[in-house]
N, C-alpha and C. Protein backbone atom coordinates (compact mmCIF):
# COMPACT_ATOMS: atom_id res chain seq x y z
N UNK A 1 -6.55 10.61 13.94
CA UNK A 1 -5.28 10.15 13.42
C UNK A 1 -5.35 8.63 13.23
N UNK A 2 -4.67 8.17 12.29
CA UNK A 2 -4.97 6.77 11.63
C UNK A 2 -3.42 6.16 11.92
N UNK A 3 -3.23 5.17 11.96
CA UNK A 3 -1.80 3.88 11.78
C UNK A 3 -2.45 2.93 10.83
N UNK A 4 -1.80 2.60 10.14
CA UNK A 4 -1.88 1.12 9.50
C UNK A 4 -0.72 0.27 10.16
N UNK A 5 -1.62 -1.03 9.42
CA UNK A 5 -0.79 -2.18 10.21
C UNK A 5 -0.94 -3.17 8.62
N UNK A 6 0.24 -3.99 8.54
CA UNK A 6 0.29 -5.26 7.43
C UNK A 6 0.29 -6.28 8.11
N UNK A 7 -0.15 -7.26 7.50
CA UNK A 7 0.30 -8.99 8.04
C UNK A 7 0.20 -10.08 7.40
N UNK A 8 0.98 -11.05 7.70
CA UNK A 8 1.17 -12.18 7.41
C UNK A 8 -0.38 -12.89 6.65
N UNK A 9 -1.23 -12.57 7.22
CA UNK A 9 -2.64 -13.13 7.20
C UNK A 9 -3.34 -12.54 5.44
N UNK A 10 -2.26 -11.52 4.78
CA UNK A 10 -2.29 -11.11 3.45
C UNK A 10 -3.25 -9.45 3.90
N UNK A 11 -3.80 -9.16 4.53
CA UNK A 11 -4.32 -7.68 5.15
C UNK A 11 -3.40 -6.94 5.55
N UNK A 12 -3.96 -5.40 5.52
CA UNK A 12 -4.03 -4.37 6.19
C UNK A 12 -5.43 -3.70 6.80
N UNK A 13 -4.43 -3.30 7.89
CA UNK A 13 -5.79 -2.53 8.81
C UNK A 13 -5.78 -1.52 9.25
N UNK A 14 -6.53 -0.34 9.00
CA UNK A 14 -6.06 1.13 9.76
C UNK A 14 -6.82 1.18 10.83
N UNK A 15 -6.40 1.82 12.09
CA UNK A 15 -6.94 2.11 13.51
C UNK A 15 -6.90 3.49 13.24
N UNK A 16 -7.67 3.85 14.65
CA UNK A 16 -7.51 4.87 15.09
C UNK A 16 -7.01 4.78 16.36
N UNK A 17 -6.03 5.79 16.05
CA UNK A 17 -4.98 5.78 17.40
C UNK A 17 -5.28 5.91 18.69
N UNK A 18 -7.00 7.31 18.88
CA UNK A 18 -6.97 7.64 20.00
C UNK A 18 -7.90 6.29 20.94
N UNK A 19 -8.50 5.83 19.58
CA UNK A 19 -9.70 4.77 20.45
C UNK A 19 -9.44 3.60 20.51
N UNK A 20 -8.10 3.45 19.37
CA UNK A 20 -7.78 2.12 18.97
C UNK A 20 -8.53 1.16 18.30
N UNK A 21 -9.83 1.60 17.80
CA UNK A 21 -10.99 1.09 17.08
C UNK A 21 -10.15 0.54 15.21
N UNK A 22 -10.57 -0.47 15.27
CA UNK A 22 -10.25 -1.05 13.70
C UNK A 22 -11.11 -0.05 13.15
N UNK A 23 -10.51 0.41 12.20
CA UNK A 23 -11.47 1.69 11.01
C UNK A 23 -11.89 0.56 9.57
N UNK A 24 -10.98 -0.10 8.64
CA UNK A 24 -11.28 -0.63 8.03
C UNK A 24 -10.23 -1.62 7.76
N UNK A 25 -10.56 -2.73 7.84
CA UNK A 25 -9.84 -4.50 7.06
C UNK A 25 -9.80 -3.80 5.46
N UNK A 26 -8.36 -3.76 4.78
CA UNK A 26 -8.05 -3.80 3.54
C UNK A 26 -7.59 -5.79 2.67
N UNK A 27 -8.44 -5.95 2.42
CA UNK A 27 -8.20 -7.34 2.26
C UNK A 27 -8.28 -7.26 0.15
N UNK A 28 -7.17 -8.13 -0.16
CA UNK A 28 -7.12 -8.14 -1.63
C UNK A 28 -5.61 -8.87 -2.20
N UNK A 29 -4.79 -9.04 -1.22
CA UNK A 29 -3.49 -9.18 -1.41
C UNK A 29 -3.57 -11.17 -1.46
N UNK A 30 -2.72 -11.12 -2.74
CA UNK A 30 -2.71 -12.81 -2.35
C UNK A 30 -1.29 -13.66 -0.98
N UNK A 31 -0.91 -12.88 -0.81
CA UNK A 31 0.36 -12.73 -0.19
C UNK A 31 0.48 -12.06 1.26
N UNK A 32 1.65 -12.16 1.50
CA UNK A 32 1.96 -11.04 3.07
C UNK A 32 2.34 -10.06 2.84
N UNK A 33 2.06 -9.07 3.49
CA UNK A 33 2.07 -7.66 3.19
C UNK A 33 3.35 -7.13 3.89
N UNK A 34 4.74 -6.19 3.29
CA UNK A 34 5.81 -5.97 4.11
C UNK A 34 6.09 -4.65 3.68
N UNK A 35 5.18 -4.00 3.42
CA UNK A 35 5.51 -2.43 3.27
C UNK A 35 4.54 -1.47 3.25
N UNK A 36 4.07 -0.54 4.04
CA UNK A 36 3.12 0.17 4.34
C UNK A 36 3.42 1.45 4.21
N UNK A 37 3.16 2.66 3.26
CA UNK A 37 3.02 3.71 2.90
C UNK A 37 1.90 5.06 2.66
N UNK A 38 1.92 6.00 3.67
CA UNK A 38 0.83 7.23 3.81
C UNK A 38 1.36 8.07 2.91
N UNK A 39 0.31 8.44 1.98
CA UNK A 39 1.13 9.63 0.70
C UNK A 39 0.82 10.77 2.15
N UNK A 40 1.65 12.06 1.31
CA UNK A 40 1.78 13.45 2.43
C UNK A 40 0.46 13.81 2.63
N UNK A 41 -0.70 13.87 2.28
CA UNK A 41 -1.82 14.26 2.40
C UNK A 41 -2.37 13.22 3.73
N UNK A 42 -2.06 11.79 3.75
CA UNK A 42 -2.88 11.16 4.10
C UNK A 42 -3.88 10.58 3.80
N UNK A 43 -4.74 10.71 2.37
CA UNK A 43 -5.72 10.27 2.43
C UNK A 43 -5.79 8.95 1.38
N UNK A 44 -4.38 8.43 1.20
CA UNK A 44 -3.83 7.54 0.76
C UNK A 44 -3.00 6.18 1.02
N UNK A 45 -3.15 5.21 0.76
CA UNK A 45 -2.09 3.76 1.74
C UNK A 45 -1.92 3.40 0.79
N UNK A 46 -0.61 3.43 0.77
CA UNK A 46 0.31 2.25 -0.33
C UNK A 46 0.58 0.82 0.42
N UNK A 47 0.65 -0.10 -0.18
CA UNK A 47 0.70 -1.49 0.60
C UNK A 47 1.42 -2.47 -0.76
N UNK A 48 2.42 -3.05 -0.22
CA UNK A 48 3.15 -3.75 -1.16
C UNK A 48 3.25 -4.89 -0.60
N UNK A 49 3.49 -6.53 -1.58
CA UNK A 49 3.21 -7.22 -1.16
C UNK A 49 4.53 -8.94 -1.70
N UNK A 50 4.49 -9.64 -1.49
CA UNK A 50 5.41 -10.68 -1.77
C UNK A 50 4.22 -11.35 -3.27
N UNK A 51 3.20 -10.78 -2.66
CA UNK A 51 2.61 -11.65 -4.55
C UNK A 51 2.82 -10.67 -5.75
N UNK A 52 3.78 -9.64 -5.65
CA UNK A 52 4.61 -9.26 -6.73
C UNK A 52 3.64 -7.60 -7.17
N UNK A 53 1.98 -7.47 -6.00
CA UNK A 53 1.80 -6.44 -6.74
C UNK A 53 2.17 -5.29 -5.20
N UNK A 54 1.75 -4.15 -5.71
CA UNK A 54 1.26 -3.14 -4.57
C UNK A 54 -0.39 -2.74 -4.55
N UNK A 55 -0.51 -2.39 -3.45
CA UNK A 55 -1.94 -1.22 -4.15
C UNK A 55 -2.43 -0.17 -4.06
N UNK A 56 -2.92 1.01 -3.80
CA UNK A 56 -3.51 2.21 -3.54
C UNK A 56 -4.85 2.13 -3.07
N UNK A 57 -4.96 2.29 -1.63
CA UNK A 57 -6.35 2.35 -0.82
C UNK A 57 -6.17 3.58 -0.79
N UNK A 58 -7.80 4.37 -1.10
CA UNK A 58 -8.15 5.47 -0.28
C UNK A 58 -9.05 5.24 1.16
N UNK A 59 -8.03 6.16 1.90
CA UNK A 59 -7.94 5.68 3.66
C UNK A 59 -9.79 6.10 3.89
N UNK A 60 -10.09 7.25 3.68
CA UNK A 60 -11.29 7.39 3.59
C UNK A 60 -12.94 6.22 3.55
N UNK A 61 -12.49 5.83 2.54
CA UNK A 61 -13.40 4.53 1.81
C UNK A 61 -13.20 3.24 2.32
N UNK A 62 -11.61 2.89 2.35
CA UNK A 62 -10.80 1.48 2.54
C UNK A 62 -11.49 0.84 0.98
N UNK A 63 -11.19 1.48 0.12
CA UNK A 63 -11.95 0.76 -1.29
C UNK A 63 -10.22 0.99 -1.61
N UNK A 64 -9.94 -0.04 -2.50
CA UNK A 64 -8.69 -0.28 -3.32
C UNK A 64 -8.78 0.84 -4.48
N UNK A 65 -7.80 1.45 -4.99
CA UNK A 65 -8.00 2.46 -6.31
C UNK A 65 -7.55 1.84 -7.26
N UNK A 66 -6.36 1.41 -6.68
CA UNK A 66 -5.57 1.06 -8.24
C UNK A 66 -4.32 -0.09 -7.26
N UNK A 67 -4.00 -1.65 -7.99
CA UNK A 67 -3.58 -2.93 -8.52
C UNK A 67 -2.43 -2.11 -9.15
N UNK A 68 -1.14 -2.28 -8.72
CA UNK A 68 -0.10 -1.83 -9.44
C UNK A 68 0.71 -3.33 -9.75
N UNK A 69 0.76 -3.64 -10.99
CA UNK A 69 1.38 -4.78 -11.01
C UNK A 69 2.24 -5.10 -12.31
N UNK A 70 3.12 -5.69 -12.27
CA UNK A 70 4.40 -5.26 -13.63
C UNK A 70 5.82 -6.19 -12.84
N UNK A 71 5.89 -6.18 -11.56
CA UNK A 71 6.89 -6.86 -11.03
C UNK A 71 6.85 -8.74 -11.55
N UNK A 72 7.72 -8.97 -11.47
CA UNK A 72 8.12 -10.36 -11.82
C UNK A 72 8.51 -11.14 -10.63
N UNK A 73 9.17 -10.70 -9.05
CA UNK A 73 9.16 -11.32 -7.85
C UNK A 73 8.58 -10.13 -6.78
N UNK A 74 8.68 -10.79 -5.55
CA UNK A 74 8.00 -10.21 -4.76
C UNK A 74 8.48 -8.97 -4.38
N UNK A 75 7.71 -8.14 -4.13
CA UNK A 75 8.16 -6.90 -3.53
C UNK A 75 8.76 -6.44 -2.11
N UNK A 76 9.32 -5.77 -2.01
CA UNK A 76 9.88 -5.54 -0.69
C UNK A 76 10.17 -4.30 -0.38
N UNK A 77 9.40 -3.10 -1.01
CA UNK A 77 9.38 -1.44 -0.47
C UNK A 77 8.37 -0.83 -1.31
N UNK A 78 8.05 0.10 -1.08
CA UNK A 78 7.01 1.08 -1.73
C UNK A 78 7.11 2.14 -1.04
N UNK A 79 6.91 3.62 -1.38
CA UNK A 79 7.16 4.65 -1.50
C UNK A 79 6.11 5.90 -2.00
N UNK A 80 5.64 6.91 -1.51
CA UNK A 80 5.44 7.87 -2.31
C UNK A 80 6.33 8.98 -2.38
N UNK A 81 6.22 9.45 -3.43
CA UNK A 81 7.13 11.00 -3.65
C UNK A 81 6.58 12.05 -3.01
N UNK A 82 7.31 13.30 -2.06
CA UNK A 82 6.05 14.03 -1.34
C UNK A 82 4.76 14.88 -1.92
N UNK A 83 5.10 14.93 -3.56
CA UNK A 83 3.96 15.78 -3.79
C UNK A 83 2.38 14.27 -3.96
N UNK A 84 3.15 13.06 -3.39
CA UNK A 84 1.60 12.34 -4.00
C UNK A 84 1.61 12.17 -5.13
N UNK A 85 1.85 12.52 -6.19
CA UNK A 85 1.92 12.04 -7.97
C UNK A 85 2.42 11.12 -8.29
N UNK A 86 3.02 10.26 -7.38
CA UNK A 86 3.63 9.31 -7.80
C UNK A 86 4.00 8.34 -6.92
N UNK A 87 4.90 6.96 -6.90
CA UNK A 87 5.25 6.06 -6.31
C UNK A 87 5.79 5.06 -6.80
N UNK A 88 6.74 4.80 -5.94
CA UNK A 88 8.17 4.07 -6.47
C UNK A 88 7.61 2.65 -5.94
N UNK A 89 8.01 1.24 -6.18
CA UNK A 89 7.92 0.07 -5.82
C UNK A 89 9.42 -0.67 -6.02
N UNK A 90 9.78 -1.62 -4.99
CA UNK A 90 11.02 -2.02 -5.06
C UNK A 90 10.88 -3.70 -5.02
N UNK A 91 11.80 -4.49 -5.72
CA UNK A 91 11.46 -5.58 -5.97
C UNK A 91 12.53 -6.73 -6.06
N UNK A 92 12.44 -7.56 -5.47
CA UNK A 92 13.67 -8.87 -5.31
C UNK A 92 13.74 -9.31 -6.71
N UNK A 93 13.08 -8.73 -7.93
CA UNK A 93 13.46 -8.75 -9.14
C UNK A 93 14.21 -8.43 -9.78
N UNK A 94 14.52 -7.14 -8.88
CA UNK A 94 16.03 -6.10 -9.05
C UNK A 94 15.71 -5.03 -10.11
N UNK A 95 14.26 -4.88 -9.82
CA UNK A 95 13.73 -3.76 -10.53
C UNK A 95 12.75 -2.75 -9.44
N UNK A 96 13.10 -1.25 -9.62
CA UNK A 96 12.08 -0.30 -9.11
C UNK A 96 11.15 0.12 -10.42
N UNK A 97 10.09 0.13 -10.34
CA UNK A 97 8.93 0.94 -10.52
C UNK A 97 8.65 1.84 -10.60
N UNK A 98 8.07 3.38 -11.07
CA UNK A 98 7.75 4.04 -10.88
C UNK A 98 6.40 4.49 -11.52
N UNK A 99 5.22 4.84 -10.78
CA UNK A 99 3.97 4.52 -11.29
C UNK A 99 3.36 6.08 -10.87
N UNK A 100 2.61 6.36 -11.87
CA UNK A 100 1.58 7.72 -11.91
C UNK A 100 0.57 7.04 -10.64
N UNK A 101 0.34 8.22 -9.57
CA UNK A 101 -0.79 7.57 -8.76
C UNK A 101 -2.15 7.72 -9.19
N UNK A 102 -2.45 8.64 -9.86
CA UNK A 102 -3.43 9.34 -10.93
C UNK A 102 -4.46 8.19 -12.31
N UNK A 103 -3.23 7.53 -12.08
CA UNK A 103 -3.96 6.55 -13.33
C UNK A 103 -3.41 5.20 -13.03
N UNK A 104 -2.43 4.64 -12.04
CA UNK A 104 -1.85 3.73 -11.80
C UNK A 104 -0.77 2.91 -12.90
């Protein structure tokens, strides 16, 4: 079983719960990270950020998939829908998002 964690430092990091072992540093964000999202499967992290993008790590890899970016201020929620196909982003722009996870 995995947790993620965001921070100030512009990362995310997934553990493992039982050993508490760092699994993988997600580093790419120019910004602080304030929203952390597991699609229903799990094998997915949404991570949204104040430098206006989000992104899609597969938890597996810790490789980035897909740079979701279209916002104009910083973000402040992210979301998946439960089937995984998709994901909402919320934004002090006063705009939500809604993005194919499939093709970003």
């Amino acid at each position: 079983m995995l947790v993620a964690t965001g921070s100030m430092d512009h990362t995310a990091k997934l553990w493992d719960v039982e050993t508490g072992q760092e699994i993988f540093n997600l580093s790419g964000h120019r910004a602080e990270i304030v929203s952390l999202c597991f699609n229903t499967d799990g094998d997915k992290l949404m991570t949204a950020s104040f430098d206006n993008t989000a992104k899609i790590w597969d938890v597996c890899t810790g490789q980035c998939i897909f740079t979701l970016e279209g916002h104009t201020g910083e973000l402040s929620c992210g979301q998946f829908d439960f089937t995984g196909d998709y994901c909402l982003t919320g934004s002090i722009d006063k705009t939500c998002k809604l993005w194919d996870v499939g093709s970003g």
